[in-house]
Protein backbone atom coordinates (compact mmCIF):
# COMPACT_ATOMS: atom_id res chain seq x y z
CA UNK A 1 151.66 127.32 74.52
CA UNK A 2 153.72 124.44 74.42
CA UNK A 3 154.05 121.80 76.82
CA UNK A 4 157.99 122.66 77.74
CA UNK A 5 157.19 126.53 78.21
CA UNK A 6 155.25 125.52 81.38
CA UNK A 7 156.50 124.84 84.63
CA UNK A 8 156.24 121.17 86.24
CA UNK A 9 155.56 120.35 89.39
CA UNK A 10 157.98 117.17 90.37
CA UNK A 11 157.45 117.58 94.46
CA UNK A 12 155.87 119.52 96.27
CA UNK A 13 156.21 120.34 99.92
CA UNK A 14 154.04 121.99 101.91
CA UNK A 15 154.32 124.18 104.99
CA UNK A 16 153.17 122.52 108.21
CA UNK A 17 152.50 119.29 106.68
CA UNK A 18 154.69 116.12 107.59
CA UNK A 19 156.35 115.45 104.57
CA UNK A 20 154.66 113.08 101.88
CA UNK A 21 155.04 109.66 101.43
CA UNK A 22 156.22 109.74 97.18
CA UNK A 23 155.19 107.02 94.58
CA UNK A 24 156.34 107.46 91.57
CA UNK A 25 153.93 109.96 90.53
CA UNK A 26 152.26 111.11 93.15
CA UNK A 27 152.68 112.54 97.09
CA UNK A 28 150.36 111.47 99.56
CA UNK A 29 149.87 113.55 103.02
CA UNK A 30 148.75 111.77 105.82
CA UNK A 31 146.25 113.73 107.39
CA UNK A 32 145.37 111.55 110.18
CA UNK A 33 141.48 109.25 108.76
CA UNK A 34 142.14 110.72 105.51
CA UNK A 35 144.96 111.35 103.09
CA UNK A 36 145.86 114.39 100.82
CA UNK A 37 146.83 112.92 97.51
CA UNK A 38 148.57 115.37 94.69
CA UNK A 39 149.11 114.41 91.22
CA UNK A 40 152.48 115.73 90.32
CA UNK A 41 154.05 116.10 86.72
CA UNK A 42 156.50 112.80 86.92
CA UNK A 43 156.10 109.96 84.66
CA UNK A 44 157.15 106.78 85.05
CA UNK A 45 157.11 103.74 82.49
CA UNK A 46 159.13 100.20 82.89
CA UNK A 47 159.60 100.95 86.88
CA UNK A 48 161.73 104.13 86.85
CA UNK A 49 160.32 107.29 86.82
CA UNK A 50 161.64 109.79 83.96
CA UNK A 51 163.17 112.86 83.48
CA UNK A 52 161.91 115.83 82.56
CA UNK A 53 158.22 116.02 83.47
CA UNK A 54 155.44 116.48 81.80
CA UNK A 55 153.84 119.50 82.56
CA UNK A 56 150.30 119.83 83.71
CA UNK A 57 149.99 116.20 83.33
CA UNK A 58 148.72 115.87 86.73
CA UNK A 59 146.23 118.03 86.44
CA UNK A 60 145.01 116.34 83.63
CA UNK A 61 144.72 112.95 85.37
CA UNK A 62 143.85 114.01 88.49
CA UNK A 63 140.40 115.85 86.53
CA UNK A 64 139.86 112.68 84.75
CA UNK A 65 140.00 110.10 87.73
CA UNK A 66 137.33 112.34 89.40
CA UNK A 67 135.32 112.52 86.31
CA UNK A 68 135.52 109.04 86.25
CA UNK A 69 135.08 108.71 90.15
CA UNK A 70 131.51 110.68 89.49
CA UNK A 71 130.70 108.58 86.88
CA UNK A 72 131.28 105.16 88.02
CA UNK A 73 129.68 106.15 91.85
CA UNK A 74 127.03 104.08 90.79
CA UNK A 75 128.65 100.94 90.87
CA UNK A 76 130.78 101.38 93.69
CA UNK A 77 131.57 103.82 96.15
CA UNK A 78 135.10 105.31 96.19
CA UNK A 79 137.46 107.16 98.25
CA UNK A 80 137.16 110.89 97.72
CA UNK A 81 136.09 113.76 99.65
CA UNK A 82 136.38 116.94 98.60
CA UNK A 83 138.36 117.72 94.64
CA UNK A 84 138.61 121.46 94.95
CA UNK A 85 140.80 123.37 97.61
CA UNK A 86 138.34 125.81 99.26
CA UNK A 87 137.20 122.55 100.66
CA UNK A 88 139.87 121.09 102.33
CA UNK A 89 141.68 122.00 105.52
CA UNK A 90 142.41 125.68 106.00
CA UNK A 91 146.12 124.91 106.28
CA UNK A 92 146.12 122.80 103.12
CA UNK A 93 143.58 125.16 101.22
CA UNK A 94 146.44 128.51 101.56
CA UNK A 95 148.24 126.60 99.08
CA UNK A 96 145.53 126.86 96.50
CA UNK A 97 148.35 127.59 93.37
CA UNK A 98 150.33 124.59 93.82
CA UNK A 99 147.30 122.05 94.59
CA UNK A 100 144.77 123.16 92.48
CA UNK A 101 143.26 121.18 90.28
CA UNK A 102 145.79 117.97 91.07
CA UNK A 103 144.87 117.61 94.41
CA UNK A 104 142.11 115.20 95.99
CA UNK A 105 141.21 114.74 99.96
CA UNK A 106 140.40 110.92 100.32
CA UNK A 107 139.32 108.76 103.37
CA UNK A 108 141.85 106.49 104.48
CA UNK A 109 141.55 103.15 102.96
CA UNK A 110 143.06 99.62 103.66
CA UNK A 111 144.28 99.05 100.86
CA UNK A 112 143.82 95.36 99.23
CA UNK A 113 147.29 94.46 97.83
CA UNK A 114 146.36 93.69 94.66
CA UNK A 115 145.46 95.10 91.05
CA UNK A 116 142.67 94.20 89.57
CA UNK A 117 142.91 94.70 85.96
CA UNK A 118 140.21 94.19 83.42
CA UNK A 119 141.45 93.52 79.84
CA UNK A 120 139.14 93.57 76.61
CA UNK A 121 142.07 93.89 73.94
CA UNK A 122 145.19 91.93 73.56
CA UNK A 123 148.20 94.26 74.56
CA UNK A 124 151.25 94.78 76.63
CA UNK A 125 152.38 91.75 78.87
CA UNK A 126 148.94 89.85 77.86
CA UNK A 127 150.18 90.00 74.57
CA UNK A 128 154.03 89.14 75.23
CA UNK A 129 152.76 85.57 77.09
CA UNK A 130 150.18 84.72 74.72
CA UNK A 131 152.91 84.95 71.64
CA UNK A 132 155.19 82.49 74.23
CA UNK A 133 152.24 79.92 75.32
CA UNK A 134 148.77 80.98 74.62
CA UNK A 135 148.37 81.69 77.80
CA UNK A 136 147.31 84.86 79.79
CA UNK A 137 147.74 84.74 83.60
CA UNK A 138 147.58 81.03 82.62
CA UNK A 139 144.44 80.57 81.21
CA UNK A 140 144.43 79.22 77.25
CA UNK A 141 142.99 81.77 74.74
CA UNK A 142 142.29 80.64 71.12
CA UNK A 143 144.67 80.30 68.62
CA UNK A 144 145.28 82.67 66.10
CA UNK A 145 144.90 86.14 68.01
CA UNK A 146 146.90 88.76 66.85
CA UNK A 147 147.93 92.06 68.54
CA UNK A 148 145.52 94.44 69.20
CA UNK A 149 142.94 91.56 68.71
CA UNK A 150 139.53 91.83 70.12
CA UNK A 151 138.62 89.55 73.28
CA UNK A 152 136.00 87.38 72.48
CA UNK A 153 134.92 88.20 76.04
CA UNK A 154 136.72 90.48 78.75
CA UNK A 155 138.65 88.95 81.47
CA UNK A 156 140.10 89.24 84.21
CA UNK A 157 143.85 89.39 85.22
CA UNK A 158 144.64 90.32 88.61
CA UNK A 159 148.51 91.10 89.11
CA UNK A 160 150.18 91.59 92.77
CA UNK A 161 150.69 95.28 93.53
CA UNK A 162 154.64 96.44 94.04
CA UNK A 163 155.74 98.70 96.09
CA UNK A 164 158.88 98.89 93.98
CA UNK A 165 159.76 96.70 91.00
CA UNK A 166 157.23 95.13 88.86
CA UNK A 167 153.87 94.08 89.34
CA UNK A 168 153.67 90.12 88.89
CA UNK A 169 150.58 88.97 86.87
CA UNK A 170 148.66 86.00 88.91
CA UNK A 171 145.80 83.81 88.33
CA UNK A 172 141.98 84.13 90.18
CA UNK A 173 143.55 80.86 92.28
CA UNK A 174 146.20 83.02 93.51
CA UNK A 175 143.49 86.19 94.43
CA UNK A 176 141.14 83.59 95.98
CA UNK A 177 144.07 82.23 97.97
CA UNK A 178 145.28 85.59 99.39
CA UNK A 179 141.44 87.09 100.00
CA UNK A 180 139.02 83.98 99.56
CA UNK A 181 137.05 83.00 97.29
CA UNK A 182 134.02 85.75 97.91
CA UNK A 183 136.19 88.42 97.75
CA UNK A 184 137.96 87.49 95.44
CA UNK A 185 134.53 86.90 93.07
CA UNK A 186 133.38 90.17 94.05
CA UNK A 187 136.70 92.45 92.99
CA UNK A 188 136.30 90.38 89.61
CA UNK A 189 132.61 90.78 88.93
CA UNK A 190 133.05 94.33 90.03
CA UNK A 191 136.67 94.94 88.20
CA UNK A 192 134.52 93.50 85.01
CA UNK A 193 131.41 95.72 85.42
CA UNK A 194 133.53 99.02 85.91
CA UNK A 195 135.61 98.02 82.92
CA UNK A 196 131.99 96.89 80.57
CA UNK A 197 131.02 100.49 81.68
CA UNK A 198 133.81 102.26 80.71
CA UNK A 199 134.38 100.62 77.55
CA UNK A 200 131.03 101.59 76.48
CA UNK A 201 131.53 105.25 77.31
CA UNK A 202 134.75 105.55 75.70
CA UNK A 203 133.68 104.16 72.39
CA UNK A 204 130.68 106.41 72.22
CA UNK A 205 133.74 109.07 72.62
CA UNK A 206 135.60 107.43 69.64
CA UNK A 207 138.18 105.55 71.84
CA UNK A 208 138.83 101.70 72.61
CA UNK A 209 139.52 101.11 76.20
CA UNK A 210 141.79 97.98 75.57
CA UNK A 211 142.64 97.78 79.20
CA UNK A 212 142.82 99.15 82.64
CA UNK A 213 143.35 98.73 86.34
CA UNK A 214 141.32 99.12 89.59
CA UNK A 215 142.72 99.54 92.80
CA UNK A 216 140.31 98.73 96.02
CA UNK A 217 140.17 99.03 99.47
CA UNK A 218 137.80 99.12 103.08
CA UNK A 219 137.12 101.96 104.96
CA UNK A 220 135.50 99.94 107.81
CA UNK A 221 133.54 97.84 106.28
CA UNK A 222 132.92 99.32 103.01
CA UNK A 223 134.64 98.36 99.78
CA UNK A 224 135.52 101.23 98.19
CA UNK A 225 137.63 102.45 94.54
CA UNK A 226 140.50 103.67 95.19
CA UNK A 227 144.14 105.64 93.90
CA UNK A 228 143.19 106.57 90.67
CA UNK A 229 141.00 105.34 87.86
CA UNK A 230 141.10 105.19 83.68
CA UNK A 231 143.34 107.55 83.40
CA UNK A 232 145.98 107.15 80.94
CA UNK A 233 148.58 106.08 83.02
CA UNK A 234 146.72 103.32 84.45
CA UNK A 235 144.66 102.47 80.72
CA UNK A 236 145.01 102.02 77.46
CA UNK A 237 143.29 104.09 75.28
CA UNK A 238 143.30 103.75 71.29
CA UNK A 239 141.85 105.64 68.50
CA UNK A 240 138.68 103.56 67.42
CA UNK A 241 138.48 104.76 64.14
CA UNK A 242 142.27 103.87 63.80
CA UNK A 243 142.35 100.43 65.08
CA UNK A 244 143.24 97.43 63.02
CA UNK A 245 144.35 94.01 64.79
CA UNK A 246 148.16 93.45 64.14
CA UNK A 247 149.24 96.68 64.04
CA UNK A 248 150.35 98.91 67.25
CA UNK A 249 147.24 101.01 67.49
CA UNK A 250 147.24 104.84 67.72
CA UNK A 251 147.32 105.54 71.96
CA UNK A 252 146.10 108.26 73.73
CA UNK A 253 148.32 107.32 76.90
CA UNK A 254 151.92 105.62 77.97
CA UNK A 255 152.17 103.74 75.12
CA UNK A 256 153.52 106.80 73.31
CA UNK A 257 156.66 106.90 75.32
CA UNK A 258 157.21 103.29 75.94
CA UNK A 259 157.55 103.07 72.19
CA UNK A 260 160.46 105.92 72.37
CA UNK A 261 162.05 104.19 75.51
CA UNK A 262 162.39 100.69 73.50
CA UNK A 263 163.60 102.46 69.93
CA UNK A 264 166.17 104.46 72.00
CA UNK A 265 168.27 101.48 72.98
CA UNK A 266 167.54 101.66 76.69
CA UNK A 267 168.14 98.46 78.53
CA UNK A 268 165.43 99.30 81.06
CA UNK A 269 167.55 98.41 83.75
CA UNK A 270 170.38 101.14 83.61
CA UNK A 271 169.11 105.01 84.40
CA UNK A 272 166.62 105.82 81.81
CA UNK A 273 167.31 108.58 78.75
CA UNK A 274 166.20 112.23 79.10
CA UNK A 275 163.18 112.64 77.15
CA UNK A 276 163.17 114.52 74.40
CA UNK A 277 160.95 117.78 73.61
CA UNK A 278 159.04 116.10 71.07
CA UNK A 279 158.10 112.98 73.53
CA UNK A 280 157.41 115.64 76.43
CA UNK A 281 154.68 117.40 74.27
CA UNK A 282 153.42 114.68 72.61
CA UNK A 283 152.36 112.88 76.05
CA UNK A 284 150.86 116.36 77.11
CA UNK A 285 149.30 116.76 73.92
CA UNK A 286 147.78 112.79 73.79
CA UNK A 287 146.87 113.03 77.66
CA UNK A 288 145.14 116.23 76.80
CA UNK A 289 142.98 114.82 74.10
CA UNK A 290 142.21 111.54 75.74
CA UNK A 291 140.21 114.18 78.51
CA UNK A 292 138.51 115.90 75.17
CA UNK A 293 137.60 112.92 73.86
CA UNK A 294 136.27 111.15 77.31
CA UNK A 295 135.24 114.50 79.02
CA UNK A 296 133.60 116.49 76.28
CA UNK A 297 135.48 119.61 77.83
CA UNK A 298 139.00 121.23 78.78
CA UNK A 299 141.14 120.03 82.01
CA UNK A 300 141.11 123.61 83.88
CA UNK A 301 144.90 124.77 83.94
């Protein structure tokens, strides 16, 4: 069945509930110390949030962060609770169709307004200031890199964390400003660790894990993972056995429909274009496999 032939959920509501607080893909409930988080089907790329939606696509993230969540528990503790209806609350659990499977019950965090993004790969806005001075969150990487180029080493690029508008890349000066220097040292060793982790998963699953972003936060005093985690809207994922420095590598995640956005003419300011069929099922259809690939099994639909 094709991607288009299925519903999507864009919002939900739900009966008795105060309504959610919407990002641009998800709706969070506030449930008093802990929050009811559901994946919906929207999309966003360049700050807007596109039309149609992908369907099932938050399903498929929302099964991947918690595979993730499982696997990286570990290293750090994170923020969920319960991942499958018949255990949350009894007035949240009678809407088992619309929640299941995108849903998560989370503690409450304080968030730390930052994100803390681990790069191994040269790509996206990395790639855009290195081409214009060599530079990424103003440190000097050697000449000669090309896109898609292998890091010598990982490192680490924190980047403010918008409500609305764009995220701002910053420097560890900036972080160690806002949060001190220990905390500050301790979201980067951490953000690296999680990331060295990862990577070596993925490419045992045939994928590069060029980059990807952490979000953090204290539930009294424990620092905790937060939001969501190496999914493909918050990671880059390329085919390993496709990769080749200089060339936009084969994704397995947003890249897919940035790509469309910028060959349609779009200003990126302006309302964005309807998305096409084609674009809708191929996003499914690479979110889908990145799960395969990462998983070893089938998001449950």
């Amino acid at each position: 069945m094709r991607a288009v032939d299925i519903a999507a959920v864009w919002s939900t509501e739900i009966a008795g509930l105060r309504s959610p607080k919407r990002g641009k893909v998800r709706d969070v409930y506030d449930l008093g110390d802990q929050l009811l988080i559901v994946a919906t089907d929207r999309l966003s790329a360049y700050d807007h949030v596109l039309r149609p939606a992908i369907p099932q696509k938050g399903k498929i993230l929302t099964q991947l962060a918690n595979f993730w969540f499982e696997r990286t528990s570990h290293l750090v503790p994170n923020h969920l609770v319960a991942t499958e209806t018949a255990d949350f609350p009894a007035e949240v659990a009678a809407h088992h169709a619309l929640l299941e499977g995108r849903t998560i019950l989370a503690r409450k965090a304080e968030v730390i307004p930052f994100e803390c993004v681990a790069r191994g790969y040269l790509a996206g806005s990395a790639y855009r200031e290195y081409r214009a001075a060599g530079t990424v969150c103003g440190s000097a990487l050697p000449p000669g890199l090309v896109r898609a180029s292998r890091l010598a080493e990982p490192i680490f690029t924190p980047a403010t964390k918008a409500e609305t508008g764009h995220d701002e890349n910053v420097d560890f000066g900036h972080l160690a400003g806002a949060l001190g220097e220990d905390l500050a040292g301790r979201l980067r060793d951490l953000t690296l660790e999680l990331y060295a982790d990862a990577s070596r998963h993925a490419e045992s699953c045939g994928l590069l894990l060029a980059d990807t972003k952490f979000e953090f936060g204290w539930v009294e005093d424990e620092l905790v993972l937060i939001d969501e985690v190496l999914t493909p809207d918050s990671s880059r994922y390329w085919d390993a056995a496709a990769w080749q420095p200089g060339t936009e590598p084969v994704s397995f995640d947003k890249q897919f429909v940035r790509d469309w956005l910028d060959r349609s003419g779009w200003d990126h300011e302006s309302e964005p274009p309807q998305l096409p069929v084609e674009v809708v099922v191929g996003t499914r259809d690479r979110y889908a496999e990145a799960f395969r690939r990462l998983t070893g099994g089938e998001p449950r639909f």
